[in-house]
PDB file of N, CA and C in Angstrom:
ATOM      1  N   UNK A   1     -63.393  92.094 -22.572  1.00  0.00           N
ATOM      2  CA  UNK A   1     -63.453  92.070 -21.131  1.00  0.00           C
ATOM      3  C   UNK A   1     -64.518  93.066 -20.680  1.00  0.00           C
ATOM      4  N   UNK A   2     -65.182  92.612 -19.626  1.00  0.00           N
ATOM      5  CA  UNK A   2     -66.379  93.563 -19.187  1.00  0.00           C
ATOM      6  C   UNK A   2     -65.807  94.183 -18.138  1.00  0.00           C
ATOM      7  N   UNK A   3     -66.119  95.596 -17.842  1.00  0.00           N
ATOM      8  CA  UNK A   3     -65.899  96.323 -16.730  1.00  0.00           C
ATOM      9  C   UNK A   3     -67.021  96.270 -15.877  1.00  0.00           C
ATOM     10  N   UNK A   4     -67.099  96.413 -14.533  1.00  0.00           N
ATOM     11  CA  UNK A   4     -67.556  97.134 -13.676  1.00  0.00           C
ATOM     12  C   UNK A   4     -66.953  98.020 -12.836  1.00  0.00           C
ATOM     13  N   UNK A   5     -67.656  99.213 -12.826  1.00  0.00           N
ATOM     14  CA  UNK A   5     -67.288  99.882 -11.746  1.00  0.00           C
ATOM     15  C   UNK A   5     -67.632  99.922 -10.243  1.00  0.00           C
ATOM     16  N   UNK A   6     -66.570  99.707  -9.973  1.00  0.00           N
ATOM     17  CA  UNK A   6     -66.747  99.846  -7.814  1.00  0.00           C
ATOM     18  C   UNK A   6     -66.772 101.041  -7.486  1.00  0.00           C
ATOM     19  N   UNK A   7     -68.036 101.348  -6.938  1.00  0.00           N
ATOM     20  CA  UNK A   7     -67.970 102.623  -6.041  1.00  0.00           C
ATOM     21  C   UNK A   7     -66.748 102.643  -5.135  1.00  0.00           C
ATOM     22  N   UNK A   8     -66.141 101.645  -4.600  1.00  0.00           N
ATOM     23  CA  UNK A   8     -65.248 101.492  -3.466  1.00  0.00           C
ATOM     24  C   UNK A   8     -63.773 101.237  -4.748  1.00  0.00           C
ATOM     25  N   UNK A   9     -63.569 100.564  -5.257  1.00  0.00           N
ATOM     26  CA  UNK A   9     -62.210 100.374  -5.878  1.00  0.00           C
ATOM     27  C   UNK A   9     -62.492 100.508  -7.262  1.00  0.00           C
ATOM     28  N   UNK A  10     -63.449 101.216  -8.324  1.00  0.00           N
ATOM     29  CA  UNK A  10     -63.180 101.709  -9.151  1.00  0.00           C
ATOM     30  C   UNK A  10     -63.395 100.527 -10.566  1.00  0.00           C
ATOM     31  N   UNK A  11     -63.072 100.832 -11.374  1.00  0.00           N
ATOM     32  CA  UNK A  11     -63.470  99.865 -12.376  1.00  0.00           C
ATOM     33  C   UNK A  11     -62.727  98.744 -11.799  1.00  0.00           C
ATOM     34  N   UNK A  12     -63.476  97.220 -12.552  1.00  0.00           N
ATOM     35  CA  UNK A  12     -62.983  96.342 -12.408  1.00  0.00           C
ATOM     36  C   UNK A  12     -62.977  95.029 -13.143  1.00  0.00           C
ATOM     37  N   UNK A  13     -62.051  94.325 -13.771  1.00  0.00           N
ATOM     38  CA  UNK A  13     -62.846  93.384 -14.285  1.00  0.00           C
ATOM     39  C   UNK A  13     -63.661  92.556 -13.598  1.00  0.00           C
ATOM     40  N   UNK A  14     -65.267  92.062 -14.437  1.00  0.00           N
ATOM     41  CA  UNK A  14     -66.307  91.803 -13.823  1.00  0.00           C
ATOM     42  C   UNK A  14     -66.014  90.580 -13.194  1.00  0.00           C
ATOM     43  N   UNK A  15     -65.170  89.781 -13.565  1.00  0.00           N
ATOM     44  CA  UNK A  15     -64.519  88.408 -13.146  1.00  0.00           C
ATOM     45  C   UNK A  15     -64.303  88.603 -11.901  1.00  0.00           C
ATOM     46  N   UNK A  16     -64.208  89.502 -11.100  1.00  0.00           N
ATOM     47  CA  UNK A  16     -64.136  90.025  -9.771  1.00  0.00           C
ATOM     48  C   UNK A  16     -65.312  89.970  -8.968  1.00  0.00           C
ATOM     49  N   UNK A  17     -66.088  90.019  -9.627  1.00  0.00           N
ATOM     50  CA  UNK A  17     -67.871  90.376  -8.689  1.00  0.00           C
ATOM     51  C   UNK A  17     -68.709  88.895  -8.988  1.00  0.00           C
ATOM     52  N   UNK A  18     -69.657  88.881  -7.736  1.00  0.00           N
ATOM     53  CA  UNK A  18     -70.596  87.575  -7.895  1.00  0.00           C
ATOM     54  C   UNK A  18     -71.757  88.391  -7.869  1.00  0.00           C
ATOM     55  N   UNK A  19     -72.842  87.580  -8.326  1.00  0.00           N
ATOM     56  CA  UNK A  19     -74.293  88.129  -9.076  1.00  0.00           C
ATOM     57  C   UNK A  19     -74.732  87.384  -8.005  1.00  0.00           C
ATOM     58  N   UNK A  20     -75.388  88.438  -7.462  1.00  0.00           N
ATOM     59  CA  UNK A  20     -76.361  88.102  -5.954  1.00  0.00           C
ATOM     60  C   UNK A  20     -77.600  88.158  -6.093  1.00  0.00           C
ATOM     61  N   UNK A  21     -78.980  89.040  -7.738  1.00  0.00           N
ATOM     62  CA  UNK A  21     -79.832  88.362  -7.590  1.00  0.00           C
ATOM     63  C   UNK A  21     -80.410  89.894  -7.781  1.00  0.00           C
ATOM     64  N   UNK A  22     -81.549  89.930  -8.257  1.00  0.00           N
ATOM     65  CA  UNK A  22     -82.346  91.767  -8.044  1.00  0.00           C
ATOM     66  C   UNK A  22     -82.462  91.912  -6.907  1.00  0.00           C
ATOM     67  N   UNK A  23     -82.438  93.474  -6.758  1.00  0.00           N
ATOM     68  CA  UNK A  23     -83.031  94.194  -5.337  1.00  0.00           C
ATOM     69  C   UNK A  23     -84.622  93.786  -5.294  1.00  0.00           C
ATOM     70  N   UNK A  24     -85.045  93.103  -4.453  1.00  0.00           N
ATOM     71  CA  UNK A  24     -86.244  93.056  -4.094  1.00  0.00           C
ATOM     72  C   UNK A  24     -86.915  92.777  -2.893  1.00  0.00           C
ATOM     73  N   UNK A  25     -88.153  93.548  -2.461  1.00  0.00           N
ATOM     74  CA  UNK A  25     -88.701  93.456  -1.134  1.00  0.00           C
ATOM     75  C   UNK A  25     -88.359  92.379  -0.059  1.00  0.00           C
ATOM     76  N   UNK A  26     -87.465  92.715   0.720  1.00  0.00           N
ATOM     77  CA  UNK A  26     -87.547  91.295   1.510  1.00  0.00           C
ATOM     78  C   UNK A  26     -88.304  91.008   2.443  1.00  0.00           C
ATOM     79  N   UNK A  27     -88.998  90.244   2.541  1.00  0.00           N
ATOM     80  CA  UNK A  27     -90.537  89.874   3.213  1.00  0.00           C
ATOM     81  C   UNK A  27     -90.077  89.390   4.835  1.00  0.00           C
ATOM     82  N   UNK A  28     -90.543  89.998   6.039  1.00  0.00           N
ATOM     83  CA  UNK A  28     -90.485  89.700   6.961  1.00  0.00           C
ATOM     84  C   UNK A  28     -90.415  88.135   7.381  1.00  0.00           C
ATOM     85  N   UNK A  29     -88.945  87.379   7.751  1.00  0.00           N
ATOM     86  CA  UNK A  29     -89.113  85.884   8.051  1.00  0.00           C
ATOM     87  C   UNK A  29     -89.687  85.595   8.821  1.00  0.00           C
ATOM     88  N   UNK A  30     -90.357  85.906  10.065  1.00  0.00           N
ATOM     89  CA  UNK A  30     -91.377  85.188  10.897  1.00  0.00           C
ATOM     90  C   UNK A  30     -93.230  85.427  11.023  1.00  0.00           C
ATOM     91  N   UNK A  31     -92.997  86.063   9.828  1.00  0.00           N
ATOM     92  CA  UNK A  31     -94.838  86.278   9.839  1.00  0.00           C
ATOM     93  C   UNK A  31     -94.859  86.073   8.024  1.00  0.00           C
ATOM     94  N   UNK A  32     -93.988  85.610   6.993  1.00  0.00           N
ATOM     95  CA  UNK A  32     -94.310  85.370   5.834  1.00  0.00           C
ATOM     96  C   UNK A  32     -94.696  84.005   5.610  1.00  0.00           C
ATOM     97  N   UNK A  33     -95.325  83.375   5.045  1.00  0.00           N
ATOM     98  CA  UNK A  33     -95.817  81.742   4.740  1.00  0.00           C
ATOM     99  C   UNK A  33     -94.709  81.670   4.106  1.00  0.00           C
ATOM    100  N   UNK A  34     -94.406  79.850   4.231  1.00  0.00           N
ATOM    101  CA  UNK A  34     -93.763  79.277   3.452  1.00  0.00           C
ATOM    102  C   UNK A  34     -93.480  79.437   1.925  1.00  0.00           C
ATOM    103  N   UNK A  35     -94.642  79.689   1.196  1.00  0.00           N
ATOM    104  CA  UNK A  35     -94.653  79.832  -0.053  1.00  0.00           C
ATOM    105  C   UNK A  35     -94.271  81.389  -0.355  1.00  0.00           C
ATOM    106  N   UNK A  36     -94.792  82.508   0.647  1.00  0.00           N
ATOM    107  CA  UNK A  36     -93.644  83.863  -0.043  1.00  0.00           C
ATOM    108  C   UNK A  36     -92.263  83.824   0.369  1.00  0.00           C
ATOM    109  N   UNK A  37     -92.103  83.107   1.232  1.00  0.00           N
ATOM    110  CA  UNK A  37     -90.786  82.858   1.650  1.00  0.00           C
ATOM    111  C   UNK A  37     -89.405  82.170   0.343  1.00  0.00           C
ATOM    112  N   UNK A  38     -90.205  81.379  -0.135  1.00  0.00           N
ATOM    113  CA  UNK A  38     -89.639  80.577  -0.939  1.00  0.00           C
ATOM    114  C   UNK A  38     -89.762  81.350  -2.373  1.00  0.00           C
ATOM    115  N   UNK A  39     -90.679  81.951  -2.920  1.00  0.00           N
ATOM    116  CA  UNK A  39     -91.222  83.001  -3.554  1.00  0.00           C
ATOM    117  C   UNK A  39     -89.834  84.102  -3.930  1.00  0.00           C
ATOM    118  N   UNK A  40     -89.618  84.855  -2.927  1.00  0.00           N
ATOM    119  CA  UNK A  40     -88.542  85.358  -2.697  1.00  0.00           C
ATOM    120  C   UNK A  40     -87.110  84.869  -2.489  1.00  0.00           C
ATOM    121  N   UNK A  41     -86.691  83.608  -2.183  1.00  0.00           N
ATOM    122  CA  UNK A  41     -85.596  83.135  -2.426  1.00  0.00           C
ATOM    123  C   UNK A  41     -85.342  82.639  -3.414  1.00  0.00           C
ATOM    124  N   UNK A  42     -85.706  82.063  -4.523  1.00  0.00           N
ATOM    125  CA  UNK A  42     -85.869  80.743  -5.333  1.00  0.00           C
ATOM    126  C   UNK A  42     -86.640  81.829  -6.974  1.00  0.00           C
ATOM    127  N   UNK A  43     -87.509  82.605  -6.837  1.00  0.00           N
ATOM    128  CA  UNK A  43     -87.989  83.403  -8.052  1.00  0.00           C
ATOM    129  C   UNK A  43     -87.247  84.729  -8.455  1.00  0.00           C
ATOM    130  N   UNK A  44     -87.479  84.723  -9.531  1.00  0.00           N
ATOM    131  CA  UNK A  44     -87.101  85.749 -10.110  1.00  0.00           C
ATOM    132  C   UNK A  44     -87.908  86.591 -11.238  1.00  0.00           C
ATOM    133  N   UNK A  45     -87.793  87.883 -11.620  1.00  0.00           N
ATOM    134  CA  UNK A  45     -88.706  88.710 -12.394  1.00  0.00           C
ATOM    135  C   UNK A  45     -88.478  88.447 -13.466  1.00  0.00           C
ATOM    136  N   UNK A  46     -86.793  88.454 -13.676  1.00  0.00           N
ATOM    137  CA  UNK A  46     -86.746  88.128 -15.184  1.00  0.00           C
ATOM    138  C   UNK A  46     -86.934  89.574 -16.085  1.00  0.00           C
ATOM    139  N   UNK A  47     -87.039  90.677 -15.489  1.00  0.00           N
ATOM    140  CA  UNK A  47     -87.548  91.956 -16.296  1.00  0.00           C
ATOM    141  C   UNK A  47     -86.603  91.990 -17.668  1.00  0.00           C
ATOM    142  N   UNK A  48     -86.978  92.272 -18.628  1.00  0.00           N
ATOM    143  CA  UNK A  48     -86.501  92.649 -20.197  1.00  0.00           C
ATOM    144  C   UNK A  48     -86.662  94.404 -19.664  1.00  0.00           C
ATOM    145  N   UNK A  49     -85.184  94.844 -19.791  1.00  0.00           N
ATOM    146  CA  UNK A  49     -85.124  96.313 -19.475  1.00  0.00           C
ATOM    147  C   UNK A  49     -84.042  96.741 -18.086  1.00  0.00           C
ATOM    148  N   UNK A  50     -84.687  98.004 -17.700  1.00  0.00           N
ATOM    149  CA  UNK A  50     -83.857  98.238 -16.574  1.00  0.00           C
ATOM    150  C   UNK A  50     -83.902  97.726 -15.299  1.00  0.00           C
ATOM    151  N   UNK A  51     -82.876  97.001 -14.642  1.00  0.00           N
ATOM    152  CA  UNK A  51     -82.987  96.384 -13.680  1.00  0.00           C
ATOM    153  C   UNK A  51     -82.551  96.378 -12.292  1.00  0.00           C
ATOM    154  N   UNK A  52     -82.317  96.612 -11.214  1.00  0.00           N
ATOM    155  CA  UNK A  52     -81.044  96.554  -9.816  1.00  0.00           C
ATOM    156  C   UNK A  52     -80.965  95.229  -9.646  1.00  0.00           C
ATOM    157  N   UNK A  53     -79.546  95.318  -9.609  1.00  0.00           N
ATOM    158  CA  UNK A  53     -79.157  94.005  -9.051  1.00  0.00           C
ATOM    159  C   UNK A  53     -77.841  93.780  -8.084  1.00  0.00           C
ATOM    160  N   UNK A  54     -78.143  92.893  -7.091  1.00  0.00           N
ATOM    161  CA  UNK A  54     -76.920  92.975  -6.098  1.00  0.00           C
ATOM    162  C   UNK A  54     -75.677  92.257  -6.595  1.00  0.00           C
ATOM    163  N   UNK A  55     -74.552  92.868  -6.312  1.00  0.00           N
ATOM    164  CA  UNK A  55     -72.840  92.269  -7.099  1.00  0.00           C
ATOM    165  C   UNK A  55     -72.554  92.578  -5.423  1.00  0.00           C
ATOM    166  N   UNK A  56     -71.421  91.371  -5.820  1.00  0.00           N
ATOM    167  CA  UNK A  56     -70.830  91.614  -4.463  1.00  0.00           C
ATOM    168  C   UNK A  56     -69.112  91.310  -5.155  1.00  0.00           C
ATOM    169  N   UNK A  57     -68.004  92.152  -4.875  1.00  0.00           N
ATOM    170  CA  UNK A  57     -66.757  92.302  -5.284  1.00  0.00           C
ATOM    171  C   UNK A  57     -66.262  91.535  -4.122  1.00  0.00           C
ATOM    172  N   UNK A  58     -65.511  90.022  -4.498  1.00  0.00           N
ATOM    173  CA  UNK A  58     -65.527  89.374  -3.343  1.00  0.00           C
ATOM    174  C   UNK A  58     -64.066  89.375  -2.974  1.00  0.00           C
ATOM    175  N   UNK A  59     -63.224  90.479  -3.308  1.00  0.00           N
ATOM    176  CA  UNK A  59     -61.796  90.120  -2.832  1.00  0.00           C
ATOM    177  C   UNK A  59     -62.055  91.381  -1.665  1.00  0.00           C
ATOM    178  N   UNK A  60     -62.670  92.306  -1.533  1.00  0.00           N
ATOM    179  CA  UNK A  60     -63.135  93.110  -0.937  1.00  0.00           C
ATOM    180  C   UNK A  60     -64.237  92.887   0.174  1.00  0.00           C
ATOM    181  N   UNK A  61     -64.863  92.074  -0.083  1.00  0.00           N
ATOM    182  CA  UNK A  61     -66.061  91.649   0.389  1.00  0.00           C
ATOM    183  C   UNK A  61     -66.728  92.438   0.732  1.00  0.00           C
ATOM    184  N   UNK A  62     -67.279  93.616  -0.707  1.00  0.00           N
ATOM    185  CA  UNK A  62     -67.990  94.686  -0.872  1.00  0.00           C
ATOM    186  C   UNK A  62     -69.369  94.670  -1.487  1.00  0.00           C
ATOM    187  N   UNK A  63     -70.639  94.657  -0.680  1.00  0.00           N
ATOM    188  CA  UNK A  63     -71.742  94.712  -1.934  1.00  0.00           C
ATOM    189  C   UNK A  63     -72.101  95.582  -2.359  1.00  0.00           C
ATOM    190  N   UNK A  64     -72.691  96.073  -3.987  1.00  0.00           N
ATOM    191  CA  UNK A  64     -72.837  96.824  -4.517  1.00  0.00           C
ATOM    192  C   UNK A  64     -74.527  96.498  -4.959  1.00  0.00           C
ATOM    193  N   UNK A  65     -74.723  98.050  -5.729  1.00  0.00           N
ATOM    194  CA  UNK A  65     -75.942  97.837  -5.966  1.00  0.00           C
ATOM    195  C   UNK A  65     -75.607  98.576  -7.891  1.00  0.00           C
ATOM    196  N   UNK A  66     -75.832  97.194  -8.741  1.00  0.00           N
ATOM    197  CA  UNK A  66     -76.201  97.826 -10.468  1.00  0.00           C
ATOM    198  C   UNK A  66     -77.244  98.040 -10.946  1.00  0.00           C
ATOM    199  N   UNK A  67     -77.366  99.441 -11.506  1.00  0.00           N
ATOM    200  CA  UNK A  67     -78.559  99.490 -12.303  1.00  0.00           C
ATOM    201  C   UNK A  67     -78.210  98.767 -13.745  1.00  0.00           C
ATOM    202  N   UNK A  68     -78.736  97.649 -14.458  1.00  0.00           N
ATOM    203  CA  UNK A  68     -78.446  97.027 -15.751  1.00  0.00           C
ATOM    204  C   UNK A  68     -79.614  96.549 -16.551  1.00  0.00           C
ATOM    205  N   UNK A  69     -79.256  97.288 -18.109  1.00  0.00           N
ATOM    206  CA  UNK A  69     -79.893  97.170 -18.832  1.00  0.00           C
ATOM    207  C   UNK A  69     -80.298  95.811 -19.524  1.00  0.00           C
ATOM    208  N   UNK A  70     -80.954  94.511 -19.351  1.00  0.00           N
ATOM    209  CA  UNK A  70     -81.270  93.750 -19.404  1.00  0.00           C
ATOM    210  C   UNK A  70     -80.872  93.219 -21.179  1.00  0.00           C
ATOM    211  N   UNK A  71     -81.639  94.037 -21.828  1.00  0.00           N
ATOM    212  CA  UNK A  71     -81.651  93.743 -23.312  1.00  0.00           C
ATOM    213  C   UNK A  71     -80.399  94.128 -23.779  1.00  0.00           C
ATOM    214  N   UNK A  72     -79.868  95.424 -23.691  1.00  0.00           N
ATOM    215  CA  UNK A  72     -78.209  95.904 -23.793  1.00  0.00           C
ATOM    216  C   UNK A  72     -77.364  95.047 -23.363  1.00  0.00           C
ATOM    217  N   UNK A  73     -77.724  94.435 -22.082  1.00  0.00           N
ATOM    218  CA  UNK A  73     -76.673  94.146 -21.397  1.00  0.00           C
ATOM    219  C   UNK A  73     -75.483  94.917 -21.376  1.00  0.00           C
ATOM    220  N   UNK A  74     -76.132  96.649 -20.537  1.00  0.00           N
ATOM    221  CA  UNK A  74     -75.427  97.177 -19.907  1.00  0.00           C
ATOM    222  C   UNK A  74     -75.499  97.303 -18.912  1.00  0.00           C
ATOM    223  N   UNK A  75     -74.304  98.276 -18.070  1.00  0.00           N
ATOM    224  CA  UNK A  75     -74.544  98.587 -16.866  1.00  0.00           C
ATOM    225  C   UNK A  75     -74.605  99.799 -16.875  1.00  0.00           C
ATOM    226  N   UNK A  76     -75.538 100.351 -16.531  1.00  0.00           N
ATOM    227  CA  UNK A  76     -75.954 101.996 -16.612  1.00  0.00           C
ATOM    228  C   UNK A  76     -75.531 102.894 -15.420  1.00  0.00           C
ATOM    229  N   UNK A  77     -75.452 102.463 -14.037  1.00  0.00           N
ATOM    230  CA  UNK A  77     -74.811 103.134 -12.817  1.00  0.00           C
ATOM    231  C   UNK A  77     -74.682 101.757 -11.921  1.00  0.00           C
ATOM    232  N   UNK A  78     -73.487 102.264 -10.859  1.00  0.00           N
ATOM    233  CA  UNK A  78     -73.153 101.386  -9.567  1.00  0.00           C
ATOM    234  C   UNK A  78     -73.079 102.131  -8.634  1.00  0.00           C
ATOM    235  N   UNK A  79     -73.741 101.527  -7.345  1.00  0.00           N
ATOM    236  CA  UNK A  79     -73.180 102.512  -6.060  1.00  0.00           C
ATOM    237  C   UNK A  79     -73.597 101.590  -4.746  1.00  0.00           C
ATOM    238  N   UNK A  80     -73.388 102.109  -4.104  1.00  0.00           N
ATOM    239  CA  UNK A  80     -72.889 101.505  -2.807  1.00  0.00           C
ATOM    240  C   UNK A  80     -74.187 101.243  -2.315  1.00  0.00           C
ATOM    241  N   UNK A  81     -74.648  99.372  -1.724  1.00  0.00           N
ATOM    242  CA  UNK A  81     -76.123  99.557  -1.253  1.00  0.00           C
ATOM    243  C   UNK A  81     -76.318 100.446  -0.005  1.00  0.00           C
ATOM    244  N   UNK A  82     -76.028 100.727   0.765  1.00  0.00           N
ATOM    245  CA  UNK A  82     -75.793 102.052   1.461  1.00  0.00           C
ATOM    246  C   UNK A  82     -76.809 103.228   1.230  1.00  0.00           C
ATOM    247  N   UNK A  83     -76.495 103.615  -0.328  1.00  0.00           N
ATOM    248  CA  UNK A  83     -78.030 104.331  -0.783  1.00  0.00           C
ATOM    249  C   UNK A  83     -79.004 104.056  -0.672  1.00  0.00           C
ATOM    250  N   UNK A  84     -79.143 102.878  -0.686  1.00  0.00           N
ATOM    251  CA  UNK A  84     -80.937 102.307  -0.423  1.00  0.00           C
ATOM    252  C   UNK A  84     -81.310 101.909   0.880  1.00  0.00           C
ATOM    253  N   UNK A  85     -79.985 101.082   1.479  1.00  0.00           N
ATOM    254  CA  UNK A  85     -80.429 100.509   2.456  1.00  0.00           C
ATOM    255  C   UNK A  85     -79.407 100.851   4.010  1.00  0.00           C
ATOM    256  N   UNK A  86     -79.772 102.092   3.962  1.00  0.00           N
ATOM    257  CA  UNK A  86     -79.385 103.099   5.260  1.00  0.00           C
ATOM    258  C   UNK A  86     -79.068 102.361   6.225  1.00  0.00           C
ATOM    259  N   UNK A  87     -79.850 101.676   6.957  1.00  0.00           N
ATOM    260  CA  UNK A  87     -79.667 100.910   8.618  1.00  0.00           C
ATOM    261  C   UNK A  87     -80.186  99.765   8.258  1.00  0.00           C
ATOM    262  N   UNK A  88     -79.707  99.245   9.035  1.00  0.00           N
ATOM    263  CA  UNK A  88     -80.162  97.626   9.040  1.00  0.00           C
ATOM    264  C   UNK A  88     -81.523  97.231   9.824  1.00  0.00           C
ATOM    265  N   UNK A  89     -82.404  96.381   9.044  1.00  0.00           N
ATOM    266  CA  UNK A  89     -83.608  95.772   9.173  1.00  0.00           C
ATOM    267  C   UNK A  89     -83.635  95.504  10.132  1.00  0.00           C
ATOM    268  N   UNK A  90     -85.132  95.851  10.984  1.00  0.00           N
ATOM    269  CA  UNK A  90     -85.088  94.916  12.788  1.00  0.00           C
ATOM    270  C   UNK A  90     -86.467  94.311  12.196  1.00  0.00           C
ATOM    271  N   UNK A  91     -86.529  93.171  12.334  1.00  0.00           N
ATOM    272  CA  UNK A  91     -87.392  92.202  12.866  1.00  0.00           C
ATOM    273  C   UNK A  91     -88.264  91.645  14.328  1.00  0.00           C
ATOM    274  N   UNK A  92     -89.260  91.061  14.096  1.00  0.00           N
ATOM    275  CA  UNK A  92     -89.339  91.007  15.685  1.00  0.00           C
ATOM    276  C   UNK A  92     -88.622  89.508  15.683  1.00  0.00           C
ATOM    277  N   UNK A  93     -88.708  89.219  16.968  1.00  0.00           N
ATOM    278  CA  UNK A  93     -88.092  88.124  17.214  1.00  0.00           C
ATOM    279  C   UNK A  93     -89.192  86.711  17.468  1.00  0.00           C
ATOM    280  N   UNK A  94     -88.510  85.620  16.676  1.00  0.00           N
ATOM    281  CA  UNK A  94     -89.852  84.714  16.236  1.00  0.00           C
ATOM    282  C   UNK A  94     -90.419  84.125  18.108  1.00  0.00           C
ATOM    283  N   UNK A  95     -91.220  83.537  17.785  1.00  0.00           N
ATOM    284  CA  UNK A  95     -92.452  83.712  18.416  1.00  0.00           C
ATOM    285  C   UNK A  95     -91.497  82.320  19.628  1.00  0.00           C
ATOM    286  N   UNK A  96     -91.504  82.519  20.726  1.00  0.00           N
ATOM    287  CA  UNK A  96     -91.551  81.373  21.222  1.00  0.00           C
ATOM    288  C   UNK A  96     -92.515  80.012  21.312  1.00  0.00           C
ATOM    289  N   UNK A  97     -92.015  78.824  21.261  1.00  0.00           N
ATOM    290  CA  UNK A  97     -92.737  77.396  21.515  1.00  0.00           C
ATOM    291  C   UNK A  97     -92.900  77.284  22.767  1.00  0.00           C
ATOM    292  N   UNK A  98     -93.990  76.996  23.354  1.00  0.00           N
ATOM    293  CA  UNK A  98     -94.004  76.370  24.475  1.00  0.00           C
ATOM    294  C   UNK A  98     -93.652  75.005  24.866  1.00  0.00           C
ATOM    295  N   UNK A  99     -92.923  74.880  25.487  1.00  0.00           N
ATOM    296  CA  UNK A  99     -92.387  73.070  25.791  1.00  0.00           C
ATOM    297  C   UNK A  99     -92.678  72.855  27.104  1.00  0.00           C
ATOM    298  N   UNK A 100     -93.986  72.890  27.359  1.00  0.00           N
ATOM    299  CA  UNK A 100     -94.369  72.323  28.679  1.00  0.00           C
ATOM    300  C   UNK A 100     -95.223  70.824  28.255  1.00  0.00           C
TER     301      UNK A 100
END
Protein backbone atom coordinates (compact mmCIF):
# COMPACT_ATOMS: atom_id res chain seq x y z
CA UNK A 1 0.00 0.00 0.00
CA UNK A 2 1.32 3.47 -0.87
CA UNK A 3 1.16 6.30 1.55
CA UNK A 4 0.71 9.81 1.12
CA UNK A 5 0.97 12.31 3.36
CA UNK A 6 -1.71 15.19 3.87
CA UNK A 7 -0.51 18.25 5.10
CA UNK A 8 -4.22 18.63 6.27
CA UNK A 9 -5.12 14.87 7.47
CA UNK A 10 -1.84 13.23 7.63
CA UNK A 11 -0.80 10.06 5.96
CA UNK A 12 -3.06 8.43 3.76
CA UNK A 13 -3.70 5.71 1.64
CA UNK A 14 -2.94 7.03 -1.87
CA UNK A 15 -6.29 5.43 -3.06
CA UNK A 16 -7.60 8.58 -1.49
CA UNK A 17 -5.96 11.29 -3.77
CA UNK A 18 -6.51 12.07 -7.65
CA UNK A 19 -3.41 13.03 -9.85
CA UNK A 20 -4.15 16.45 -11.17
CA UNK A 21 -1.07 16.83 -13.45
CA UNK A 22 2.55 18.95 -12.75
CA UNK A 23 2.70 22.38 -11.37
CA UNK A 24 3.10 24.39 -14.36
CA UNK A 25 2.93 28.03 -15.65
CA UNK A 26 -0.54 28.77 -16.30
CA UNK A 27 -0.70 30.94 -19.32
CA UNK A 28 -3.08 33.84 -19.26
CA UNK A 29 -6.68 32.58 -21.02
CA UNK A 30 -7.51 35.62 -22.97
CA UNK A 31 -4.32 36.78 -24.62
CA UNK A 32 -2.73 32.98 -25.08
CA UNK A 33 -3.30 31.37 -28.78
CA UNK A 34 -5.08 28.44 -29.19
CA UNK A 35 -2.16 26.26 -29.55
CA UNK A 36 -0.43 27.39 -25.94
CA UNK A 37 -3.62 27.05 -24.62
CA UNK A 38 -4.01 23.56 -25.58
CA UNK A 39 -0.17 23.15 -25.03
CA UNK A 40 -0.84 23.53 -21.44
CA UNK A 41 -3.92 21.53 -21.00
CA UNK A 42 -3.39 18.40 -23.03
CA UNK A 43 0.95 18.24 -22.69
CA UNK A 44 3.02 17.11 -20.46
CA UNK A 45 6.98 17.18 -19.53
CA UNK A 46 7.23 13.83 -18.71
CA UNK A 47 10.53 14.81 -16.55
CA UNK A 48 12.68 11.49 -15.48
CA UNK A 49 13.57 12.87 -11.86
CA UNK A 50 12.21 15.37 -9.47
CA UNK A 51 8.93 16.56 -10.09
CA UNK A 52 5.62 18.82 -8.47
CA UNK A 53 2.65 17.57 -8.97
CA UNK A 54 -0.97 18.50 -8.05
CA UNK A 55 -3.05 15.57 -5.78
CA UNK A 56 -6.14 16.50 -4.75
CA UNK A 57 -7.53 14.25 -1.48
CA UNK A 58 -11.06 14.09 -2.66
CA UNK A 59 -13.03 13.09 0.48
CA UNK A 60 -11.71 16.39 1.79
CA UNK A 61 -11.70 18.21 -1.24
CA UNK A 62 -8.13 19.28 -0.43
CA UNK A 63 -5.37 20.15 -3.05
CA UNK A 64 -2.00 19.42 -2.39
CA UNK A 65 1.18 20.07 -3.86
CA UNK A 66 4.02 16.59 -4.23
CA UNK A 67 7.40 16.85 -4.73
CA UNK A 68 8.00 13.08 -6.57
CA UNK A 69 10.74 11.34 -7.60
CA UNK A 70 9.90 10.17 -11.04
CA UNK A 71 12.46 7.22 -11.46
CA UNK A 72 12.05 6.11 -7.54
CA UNK A 73 8.75 6.63 -7.65
CA UNK A 74 8.89 8.44 -4.55
CA UNK A 75 7.37 11.02 -2.80
CA UNK A 76 9.95 13.21 -1.30
CA UNK A 77 7.69 16.16 0.46
CA UNK A 78 3.81 17.32 0.48
CA UNK A 79 2.36 20.57 1.42
CA UNK A 80 -0.33 22.64 1.02
CA UNK A 81 -0.56 24.59 -2.56
CA UNK A 82 -0.96 27.59 -0.42
CA UNK A 83 2.95 27.71 -0.41
CA UNK A 84 3.20 28.53 -3.87
CA UNK A 85 0.16 29.89 -4.70
CA UNK A 86 -0.63 32.67 -1.99
CA UNK A 87 -3.73 34.63 -3.63
CA UNK A 88 -5.58 33.90 -6.32
CA UNK A 89 -4.79 34.85 -10.04
CA UNK A 90 -6.62 38.08 -11.53
CA UNK A 91 -6.92 38.12 -15.08
CA UNK A 92 -8.21 40.80 -17.17
CA UNK A 93 -11.47 40.32 -18.33
CA UNK A 94 -11.84 39.00 -22.05
CA UNK A 95 -12.27 41.53 -24.48
CA UNK A 96 -15.79 42.45 -25.43
CA UNK A 97 -17.57 41.66 -29.11
CA UNK A 98 -19.23 44.20 -30.60
CA UNK A 99 -22.81 43.22 -31.81
CA UNK A 100 -23.86 46.14 -33.60
Amino acid sequence: MKILNCPLNGPRNISEFVYGGEVVEHPEPHISSNAEWADYVFLENNTAGVVREWWYHAPTAYWIIAERDTVADEIIRTYPASEVYGERMAYPAPPQLDES
